[in-house]
C-alpha atoms as a PDB file:
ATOM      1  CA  UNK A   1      31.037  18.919  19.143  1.00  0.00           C
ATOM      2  CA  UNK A   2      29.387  20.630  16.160  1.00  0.00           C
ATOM      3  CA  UNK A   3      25.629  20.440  16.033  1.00  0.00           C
ATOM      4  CA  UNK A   4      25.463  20.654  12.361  1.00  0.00           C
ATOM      5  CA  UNK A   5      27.226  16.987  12.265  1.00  0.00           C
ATOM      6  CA  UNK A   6      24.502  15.388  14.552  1.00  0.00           C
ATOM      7  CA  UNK A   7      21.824  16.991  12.271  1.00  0.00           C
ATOM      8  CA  UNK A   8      23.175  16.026   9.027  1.00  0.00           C
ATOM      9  CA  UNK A   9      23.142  12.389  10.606  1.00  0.00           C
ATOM     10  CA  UNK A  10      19.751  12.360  11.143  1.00  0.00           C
ATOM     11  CA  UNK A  11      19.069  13.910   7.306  1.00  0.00           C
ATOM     12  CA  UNK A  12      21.621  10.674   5.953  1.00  0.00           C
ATOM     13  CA  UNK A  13      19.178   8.324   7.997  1.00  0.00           C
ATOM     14  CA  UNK A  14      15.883   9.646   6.519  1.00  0.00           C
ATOM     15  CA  UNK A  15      16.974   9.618   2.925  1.00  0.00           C
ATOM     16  CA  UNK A  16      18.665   5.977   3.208  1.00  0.00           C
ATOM     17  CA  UNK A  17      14.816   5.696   4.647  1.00  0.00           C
ATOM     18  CA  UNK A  18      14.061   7.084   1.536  1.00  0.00           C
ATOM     19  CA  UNK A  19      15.663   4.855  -0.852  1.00  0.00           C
ATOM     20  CA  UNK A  20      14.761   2.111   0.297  1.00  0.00           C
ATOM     21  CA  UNK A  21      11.313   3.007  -0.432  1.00  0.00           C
ATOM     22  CA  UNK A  22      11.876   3.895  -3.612  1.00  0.00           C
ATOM     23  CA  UNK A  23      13.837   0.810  -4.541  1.00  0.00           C
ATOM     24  CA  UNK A  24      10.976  -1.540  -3.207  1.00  0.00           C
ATOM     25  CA  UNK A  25       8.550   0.808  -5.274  1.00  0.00           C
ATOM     26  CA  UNK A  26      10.609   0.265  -8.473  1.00  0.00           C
ATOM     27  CA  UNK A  27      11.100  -3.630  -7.456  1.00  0.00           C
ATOM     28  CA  UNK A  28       7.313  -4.015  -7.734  1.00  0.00           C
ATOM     29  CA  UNK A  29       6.659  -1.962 -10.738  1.00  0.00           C
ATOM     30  CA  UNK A  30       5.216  -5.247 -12.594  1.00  0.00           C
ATOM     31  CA  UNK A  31       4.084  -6.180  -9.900  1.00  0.00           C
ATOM     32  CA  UNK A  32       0.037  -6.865  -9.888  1.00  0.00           C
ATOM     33  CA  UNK A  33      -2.338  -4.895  -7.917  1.00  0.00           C
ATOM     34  CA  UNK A  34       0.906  -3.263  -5.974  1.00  0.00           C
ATOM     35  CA  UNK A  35       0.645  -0.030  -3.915  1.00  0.00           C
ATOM     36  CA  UNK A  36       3.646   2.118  -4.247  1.00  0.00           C
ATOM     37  CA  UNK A  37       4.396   3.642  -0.955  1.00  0.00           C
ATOM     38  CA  UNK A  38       5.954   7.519  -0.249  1.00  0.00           C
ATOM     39  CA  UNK A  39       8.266   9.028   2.729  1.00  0.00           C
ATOM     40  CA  UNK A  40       7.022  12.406   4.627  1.00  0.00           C
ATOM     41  CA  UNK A  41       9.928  13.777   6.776  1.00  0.00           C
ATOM     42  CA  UNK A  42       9.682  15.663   9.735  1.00  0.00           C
ATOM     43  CA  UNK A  43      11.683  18.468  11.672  1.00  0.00           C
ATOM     44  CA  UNK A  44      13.253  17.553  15.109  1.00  0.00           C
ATOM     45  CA  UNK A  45      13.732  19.212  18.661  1.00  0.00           C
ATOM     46  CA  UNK A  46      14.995  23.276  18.320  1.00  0.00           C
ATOM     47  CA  UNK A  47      16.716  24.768  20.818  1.00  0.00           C
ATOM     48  CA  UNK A  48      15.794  28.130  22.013  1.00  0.00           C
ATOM     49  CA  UNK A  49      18.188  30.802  22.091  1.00  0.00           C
ATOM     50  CA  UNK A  50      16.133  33.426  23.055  1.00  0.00           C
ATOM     51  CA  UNK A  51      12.880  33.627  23.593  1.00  0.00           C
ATOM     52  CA  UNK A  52      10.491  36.181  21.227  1.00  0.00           C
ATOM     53  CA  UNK A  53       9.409  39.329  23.143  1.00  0.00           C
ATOM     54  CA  UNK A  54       6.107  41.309  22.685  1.00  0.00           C
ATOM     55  CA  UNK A  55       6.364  44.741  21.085  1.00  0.00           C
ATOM     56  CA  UNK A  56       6.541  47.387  23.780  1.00  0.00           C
ATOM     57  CA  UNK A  57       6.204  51.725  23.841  1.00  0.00           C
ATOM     58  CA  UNK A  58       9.599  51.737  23.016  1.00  0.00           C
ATOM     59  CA  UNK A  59      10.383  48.238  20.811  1.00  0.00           C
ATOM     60  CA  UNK A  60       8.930  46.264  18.474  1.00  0.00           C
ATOM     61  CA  UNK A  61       9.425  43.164  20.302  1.00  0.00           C
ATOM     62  CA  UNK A  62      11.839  40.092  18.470  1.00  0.00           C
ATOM     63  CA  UNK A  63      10.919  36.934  17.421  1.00  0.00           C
ATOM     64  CA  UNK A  64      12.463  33.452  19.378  1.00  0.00           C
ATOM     65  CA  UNK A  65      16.282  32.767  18.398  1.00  0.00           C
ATOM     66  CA  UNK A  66      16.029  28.717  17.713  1.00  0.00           C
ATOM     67  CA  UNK A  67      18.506  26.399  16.162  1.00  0.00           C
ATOM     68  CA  UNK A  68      17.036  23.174  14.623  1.00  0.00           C
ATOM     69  CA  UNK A  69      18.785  19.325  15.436  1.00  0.00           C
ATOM     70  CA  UNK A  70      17.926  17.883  12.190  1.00  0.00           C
ATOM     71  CA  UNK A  71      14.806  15.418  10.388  1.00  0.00           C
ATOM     72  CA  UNK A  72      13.462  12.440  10.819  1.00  0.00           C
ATOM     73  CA  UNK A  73      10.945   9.719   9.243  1.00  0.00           C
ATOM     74  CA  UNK A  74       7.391  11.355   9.770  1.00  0.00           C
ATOM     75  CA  UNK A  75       5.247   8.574   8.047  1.00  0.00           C
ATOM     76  CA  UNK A  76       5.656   5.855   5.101  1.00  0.00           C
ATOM     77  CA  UNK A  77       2.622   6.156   3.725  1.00  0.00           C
ATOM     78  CA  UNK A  78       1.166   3.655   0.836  1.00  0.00           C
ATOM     79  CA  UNK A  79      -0.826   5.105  -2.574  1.00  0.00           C
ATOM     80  CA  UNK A  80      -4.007   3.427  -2.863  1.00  0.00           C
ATOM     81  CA  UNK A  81      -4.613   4.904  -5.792  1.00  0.00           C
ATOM     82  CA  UNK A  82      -6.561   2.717  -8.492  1.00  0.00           C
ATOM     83  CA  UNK A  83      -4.328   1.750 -11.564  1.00  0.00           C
ATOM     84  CA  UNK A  84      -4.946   0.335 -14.971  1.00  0.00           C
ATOM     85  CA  UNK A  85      -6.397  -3.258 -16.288  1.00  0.00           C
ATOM     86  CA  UNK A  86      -4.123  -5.772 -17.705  1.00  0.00           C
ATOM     87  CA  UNK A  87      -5.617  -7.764 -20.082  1.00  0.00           C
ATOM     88  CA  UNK A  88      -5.306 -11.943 -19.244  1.00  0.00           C
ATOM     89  CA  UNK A  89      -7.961 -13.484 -20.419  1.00  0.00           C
ATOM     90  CA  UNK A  90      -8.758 -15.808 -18.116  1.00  0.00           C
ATOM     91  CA  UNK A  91     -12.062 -15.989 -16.934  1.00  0.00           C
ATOM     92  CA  UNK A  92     -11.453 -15.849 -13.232  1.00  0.00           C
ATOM     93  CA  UNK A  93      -9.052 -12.863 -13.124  1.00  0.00           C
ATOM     94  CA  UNK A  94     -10.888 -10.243 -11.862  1.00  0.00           C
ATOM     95  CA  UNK A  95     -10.271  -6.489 -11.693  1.00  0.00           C
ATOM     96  CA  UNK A  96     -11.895  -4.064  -9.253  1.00  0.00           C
ATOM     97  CA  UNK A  97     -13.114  -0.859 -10.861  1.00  0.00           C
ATOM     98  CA  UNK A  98     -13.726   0.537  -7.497  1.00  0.00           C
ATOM     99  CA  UNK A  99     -12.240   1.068  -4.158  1.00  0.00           C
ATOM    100  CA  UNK A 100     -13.524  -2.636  -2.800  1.00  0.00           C
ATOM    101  CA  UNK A 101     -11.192  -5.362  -1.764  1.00  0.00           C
ATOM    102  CA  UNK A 102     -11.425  -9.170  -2.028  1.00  0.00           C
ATOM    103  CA  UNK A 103     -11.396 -11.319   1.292  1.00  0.00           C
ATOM    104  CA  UNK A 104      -9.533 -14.245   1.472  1.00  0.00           C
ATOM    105  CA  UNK A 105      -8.798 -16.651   3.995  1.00  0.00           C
ATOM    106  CA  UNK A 106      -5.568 -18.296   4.736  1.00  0.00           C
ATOM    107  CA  UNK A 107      -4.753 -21.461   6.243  1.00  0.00           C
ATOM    108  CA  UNK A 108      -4.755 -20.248   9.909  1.00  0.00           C
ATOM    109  CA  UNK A 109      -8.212 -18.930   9.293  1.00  0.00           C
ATOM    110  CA  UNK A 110      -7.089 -15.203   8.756  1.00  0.00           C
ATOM    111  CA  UNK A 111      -8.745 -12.758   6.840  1.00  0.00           C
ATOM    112  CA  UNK A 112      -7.164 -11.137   4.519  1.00  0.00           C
ATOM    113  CA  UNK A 113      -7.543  -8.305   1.642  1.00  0.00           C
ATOM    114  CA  UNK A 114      -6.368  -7.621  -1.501  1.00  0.00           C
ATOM    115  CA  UNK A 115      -6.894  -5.878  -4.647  1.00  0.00           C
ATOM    116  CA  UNK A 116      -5.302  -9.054  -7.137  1.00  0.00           C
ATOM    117  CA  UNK A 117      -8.401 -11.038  -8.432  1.00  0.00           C
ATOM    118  CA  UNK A 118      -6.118 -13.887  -9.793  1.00  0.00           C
ATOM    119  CA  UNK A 119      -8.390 -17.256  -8.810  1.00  0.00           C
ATOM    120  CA  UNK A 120      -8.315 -20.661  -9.479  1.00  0.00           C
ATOM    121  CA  UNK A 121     -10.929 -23.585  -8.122  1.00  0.00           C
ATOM    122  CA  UNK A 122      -8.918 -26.748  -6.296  1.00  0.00           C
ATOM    123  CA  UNK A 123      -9.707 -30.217  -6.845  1.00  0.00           C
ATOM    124  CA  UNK A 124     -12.698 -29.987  -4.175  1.00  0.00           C
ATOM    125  CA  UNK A 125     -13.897 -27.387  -5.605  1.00  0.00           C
ATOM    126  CA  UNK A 126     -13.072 -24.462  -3.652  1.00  0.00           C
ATOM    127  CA  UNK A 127     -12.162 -21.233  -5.574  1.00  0.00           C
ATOM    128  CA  UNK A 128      -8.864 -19.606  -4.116  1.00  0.00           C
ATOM    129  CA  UNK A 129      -6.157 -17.248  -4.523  1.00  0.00           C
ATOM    130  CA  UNK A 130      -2.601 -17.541  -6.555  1.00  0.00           C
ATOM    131  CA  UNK A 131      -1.105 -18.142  -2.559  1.00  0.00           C
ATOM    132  CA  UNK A 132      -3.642 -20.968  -1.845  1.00  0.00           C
ATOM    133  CA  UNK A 133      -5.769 -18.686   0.738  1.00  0.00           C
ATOM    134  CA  UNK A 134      -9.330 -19.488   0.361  1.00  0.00           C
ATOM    135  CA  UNK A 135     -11.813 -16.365  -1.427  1.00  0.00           C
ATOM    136  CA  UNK A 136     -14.554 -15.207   0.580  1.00  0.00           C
ATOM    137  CA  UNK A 137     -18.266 -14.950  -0.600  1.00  0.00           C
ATOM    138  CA  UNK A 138     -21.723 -16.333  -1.331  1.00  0.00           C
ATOM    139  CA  UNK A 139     -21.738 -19.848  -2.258  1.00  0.00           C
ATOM    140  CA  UNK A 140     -25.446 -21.438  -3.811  1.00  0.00           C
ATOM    141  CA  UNK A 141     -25.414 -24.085  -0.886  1.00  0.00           C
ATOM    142  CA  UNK A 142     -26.248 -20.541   1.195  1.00  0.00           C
ATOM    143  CA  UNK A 143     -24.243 -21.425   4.201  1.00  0.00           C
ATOM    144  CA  UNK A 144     -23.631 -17.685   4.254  1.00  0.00           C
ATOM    145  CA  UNK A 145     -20.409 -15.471   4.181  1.00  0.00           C
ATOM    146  CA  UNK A 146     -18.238 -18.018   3.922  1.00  0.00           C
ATOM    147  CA  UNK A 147     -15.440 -19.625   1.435  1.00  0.00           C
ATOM    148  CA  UNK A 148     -16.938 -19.778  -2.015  1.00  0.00           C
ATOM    149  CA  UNK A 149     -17.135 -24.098  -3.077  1.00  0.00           C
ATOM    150  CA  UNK A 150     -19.403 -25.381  -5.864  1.00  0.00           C
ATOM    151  CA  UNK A 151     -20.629 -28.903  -5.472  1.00  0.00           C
ATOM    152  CA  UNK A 152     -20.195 -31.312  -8.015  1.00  0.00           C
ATOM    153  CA  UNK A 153     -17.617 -29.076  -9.313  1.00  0.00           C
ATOM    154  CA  UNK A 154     -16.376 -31.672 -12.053  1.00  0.00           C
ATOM    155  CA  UNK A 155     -19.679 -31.405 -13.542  1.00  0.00           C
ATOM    156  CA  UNK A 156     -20.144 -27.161 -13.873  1.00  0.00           C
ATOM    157  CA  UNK A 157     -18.491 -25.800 -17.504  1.00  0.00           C
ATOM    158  CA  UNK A 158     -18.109 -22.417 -19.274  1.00  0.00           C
ATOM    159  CA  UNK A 159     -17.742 -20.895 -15.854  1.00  0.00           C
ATOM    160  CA  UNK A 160     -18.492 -16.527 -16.247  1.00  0.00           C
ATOM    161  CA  UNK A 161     -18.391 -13.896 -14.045  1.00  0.00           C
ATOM    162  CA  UNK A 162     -20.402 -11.307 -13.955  1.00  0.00           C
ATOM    163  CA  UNK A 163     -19.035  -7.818 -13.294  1.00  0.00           C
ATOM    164  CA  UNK A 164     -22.147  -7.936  -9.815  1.00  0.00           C
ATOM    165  CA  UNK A 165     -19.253 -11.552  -8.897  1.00  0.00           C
ATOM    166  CA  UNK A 166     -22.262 -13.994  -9.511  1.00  0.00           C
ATOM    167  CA  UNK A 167     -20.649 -17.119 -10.746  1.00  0.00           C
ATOM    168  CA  UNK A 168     -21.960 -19.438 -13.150  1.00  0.00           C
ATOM    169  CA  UNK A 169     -21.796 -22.299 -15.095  1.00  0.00           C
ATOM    170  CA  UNK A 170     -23.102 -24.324 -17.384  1.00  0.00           C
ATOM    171  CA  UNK A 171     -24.289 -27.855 -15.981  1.00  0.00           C
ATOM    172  CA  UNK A 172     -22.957 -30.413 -18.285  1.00  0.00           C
ATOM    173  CA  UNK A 173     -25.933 -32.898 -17.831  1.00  0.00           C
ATOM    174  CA  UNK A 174     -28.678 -30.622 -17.726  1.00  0.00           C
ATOM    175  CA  UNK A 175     -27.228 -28.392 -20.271  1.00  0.00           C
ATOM    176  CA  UNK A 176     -28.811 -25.756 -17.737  1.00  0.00           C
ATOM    177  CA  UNK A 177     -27.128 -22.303 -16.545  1.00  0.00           C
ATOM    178  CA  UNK A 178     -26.624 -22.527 -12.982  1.00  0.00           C
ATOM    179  CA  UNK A 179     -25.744 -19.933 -10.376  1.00  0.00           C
ATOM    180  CA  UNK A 180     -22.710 -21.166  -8.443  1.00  0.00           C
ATOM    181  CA  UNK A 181     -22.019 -18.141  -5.730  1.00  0.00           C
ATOM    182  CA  UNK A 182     -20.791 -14.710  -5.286  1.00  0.00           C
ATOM    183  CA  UNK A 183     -17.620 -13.195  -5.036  1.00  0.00           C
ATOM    184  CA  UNK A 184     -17.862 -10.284  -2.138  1.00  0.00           C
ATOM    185  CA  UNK A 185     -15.890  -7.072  -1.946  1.00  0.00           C
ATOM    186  CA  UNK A 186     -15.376  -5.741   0.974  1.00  0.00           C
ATOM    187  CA  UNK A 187     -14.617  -1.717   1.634  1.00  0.00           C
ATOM    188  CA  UNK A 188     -12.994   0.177   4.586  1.00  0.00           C
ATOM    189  CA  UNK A 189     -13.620   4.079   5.768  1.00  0.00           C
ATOM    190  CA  UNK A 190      -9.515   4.682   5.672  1.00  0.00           C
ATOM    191  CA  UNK A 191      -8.174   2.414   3.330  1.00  0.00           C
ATOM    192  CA  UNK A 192      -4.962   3.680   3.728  1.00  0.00           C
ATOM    193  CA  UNK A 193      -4.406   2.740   7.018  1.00  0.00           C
ATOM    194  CA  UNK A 194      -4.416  -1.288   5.719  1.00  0.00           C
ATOM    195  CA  UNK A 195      -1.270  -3.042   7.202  1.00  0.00           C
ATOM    196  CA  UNK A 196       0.555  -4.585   4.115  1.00  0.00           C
ATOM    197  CA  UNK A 197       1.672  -8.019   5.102  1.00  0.00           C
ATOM    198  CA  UNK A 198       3.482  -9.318   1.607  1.00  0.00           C
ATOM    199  CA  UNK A 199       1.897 -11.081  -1.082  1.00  0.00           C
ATOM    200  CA  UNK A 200       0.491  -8.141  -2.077  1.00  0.00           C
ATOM    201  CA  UNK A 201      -2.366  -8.578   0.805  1.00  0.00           C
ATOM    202  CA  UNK A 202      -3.471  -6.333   3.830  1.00  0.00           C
ATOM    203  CA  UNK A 203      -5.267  -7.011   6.953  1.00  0.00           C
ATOM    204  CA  UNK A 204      -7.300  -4.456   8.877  1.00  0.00           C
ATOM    205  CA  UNK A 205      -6.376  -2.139  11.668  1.00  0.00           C
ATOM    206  CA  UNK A 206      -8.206   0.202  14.416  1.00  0.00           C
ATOM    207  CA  UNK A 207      -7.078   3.233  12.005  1.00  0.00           C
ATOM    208  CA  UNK A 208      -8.217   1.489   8.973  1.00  0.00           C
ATOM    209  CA  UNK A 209     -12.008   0.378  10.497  1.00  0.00           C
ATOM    210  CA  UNK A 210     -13.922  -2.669  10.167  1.00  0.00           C
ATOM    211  CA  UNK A 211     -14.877  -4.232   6.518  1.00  0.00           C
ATOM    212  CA  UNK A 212     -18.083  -3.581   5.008  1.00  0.00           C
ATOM    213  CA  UNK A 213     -19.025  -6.130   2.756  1.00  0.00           C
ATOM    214  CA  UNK A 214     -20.777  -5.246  -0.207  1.00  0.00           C
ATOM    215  CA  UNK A 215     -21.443  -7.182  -3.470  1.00  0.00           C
ATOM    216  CA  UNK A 216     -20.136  -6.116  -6.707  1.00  0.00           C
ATOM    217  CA  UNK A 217     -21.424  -3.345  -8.418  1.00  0.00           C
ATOM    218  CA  UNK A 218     -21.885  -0.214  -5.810  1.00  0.00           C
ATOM    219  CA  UNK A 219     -20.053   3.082  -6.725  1.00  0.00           C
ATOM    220  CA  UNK A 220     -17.659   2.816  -3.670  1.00  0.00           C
ATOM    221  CA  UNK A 221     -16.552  -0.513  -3.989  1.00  0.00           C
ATOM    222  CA  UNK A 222     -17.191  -1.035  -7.876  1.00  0.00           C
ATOM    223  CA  UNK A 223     -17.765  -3.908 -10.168  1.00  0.00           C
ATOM    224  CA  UNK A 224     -15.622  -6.835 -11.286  1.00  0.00           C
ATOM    225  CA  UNK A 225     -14.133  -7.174 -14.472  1.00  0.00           C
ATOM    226  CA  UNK A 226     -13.367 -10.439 -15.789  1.00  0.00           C
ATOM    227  CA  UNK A 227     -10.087 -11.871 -17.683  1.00  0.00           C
ATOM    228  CA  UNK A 228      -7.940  -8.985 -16.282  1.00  0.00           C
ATOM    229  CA  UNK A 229      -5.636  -8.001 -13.346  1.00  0.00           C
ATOM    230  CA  UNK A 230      -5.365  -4.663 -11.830  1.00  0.00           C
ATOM    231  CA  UNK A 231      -1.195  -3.135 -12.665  1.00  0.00           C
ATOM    232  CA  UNK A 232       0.791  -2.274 -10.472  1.00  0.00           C
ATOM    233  CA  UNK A 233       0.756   2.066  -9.581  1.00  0.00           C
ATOM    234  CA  UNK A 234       4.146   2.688  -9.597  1.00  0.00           C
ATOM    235  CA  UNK A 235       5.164   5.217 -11.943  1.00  0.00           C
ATOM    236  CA  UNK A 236       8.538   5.237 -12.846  1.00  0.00           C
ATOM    237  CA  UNK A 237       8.558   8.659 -14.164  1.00  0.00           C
ATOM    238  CA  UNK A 238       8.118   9.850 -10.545  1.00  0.00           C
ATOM    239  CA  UNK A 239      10.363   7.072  -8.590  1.00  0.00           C
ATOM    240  CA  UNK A 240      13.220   8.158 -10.768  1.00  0.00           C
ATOM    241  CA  UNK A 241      12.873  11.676 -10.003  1.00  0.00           C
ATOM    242  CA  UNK A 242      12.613  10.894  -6.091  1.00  0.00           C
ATOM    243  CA  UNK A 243      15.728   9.141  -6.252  1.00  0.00           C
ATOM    244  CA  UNK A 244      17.821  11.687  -7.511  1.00  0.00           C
ATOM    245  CA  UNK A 245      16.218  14.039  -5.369  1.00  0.00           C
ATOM    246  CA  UNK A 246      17.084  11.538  -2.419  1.00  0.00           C
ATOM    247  CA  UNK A 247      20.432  10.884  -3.751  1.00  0.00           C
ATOM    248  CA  UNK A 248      21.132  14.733  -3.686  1.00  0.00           C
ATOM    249  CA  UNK A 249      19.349  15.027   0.017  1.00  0.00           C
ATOM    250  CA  UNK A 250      21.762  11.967   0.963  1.00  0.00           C
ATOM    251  CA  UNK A 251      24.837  13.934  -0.741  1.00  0.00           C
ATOM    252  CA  UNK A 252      24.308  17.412   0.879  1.00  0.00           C
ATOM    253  CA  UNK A 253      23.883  15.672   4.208  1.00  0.00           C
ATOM    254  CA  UNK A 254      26.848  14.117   3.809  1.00  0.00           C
ATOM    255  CA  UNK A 255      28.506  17.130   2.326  1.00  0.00           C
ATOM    256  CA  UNK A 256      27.714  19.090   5.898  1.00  0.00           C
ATOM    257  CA  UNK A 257      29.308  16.262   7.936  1.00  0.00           C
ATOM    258  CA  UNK A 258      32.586  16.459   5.859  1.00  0.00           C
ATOM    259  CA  UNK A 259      32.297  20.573   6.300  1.00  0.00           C
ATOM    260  CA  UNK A 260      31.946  19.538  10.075  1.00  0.00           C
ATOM    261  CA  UNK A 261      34.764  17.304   9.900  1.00  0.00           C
ATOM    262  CA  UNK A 262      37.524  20.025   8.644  1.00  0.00           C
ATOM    263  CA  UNK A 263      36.420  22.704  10.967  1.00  0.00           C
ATOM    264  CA  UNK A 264      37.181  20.571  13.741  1.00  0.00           C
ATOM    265  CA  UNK A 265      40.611  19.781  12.100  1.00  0.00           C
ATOM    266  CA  UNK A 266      41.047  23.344  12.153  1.00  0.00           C
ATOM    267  CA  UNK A 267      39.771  24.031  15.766  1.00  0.00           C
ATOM    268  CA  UNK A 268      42.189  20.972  16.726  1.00  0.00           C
ATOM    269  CA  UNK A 269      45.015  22.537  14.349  1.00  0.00           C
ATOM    270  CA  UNK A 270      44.787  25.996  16.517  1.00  0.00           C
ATOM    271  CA  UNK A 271      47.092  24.704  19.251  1.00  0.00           C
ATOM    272  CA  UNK A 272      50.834  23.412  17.340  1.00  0.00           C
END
């Protein structure tokens, strides 16, 4: 069979690879705190007609004779570039101007990280995510590292952050300002090598390092602005422009296997 239809199959593959990327990119573009993702491709095996020859007295030698057998997926990678603040106002939406993550806990005792500061306390007291997972910090009963919970919750009032994620609150009885906890960012050497595990959250791989935890306010992990969310970094401007240049890759793939196709019919159509 023709090699140039088994190559053109693997180029079809990559690109459908391709849009599906895009399309979950332009899915999430309002989104908050979402990290659009990209596709690298990658050349295959090459078959060596001849091999290259060194220059000689007599000849200047000749490079190797290869033919190619197509391109796969090399790596999805995701952008972890920063975006833009979206205005909420509500006082415990946070946004990171920095590279730090929150921690959060879920309910199988799982850490996990993400860049969308929207936070809420529970009826005990407890602040925690939009997903229920329980945020990770100081708390002022100093039992360490630990889920943030302010005691006697129903009697703390005009709750602020501060953009270092102290807490605090005015005490209703006492009419005194009281700090309630910390909220703790934590940072990774290769960010990009988080695994992204929905809910716009990411847990920690060998590639991606351990978590340093750091509170608010360093120039790697940044500080905390409150009554905002960070946007989602998809820009449309560019998704658009990789789907048509996907749609085209797709096209002229496909365009090579139909090319295939009739010079087959016509090897077949040499014996009537």
């Amino acid at each position: 069979m023709i090699k140039s239809m088994y190559s053109a199959v693997t180029g079809l593959r990559g690109h459908q690879t391709m849009l599906d990327v895009i399309g979950n990119n332009i899915a999430n573009v309002n989104t908050v705190g979402f990290k659009s993702s990209r596709v690298l491709f990658k050349d295959l095996y090459y078959q060596t007609l001849s091999a290259e020859s060194a220059p000689t007295a007599t000849s200047g030698g000749s490079a190797a004779m290869q033919i190619g057998y197509g391109a796969s997926v090399a790596s999805i990678d995701v952008i972890t570039t920063r975006s833009g603040y979206q205005q909420t106002s509500s006082t415990l939406d946070m946004y990171i101007s920095g590279e730090g993550y929150f921690t959060v806990q879920d309910t199988t005792g799982q850490q996990l990280y993400t860049r969308v500061g929207s936070f809420k306390f529970n009826s005990d007291g407890t602040l925690i995510d939009s997903n229920g997972n329980f945020v990770i910090g100081y708390s002022s009963m100093g039992w360490g590292l630990d889920r943030i919970t302010i005691p006697g919750f129903d009697l703390y009032t005009g709750i602020s952050i501060s953009g270092d994620g102290r807490i605090t609150g005015t005490n209703s009885m006492t009419l005194q300002i009281d700090n309630l906890g910390q909220v703790m960012l934590a940072t990774f050497s290769n960010p990009d090598a988080l695994t992204q595990e929905g809910n716009v959250s990411y847990t920690q791989t060998n590639s991606s390092g351990t978590p340093v935890f750091t509170p608010p306010g360093s120039s790697i992990a940044g500080s905390l602005v409150s009554g905002g969310l960070e946007m989602s970094n998809v820009d449309l401007t560019k998704e658009f422009t990789d789907m048509i240049v996907a749609q085209r890759g797709f096209q002229a793939n496909s365009r090579v296997i139909t090319t295939s196709d009739q010079v087959l019919e016509e090897l077949v159509n040499l014996k009537r």
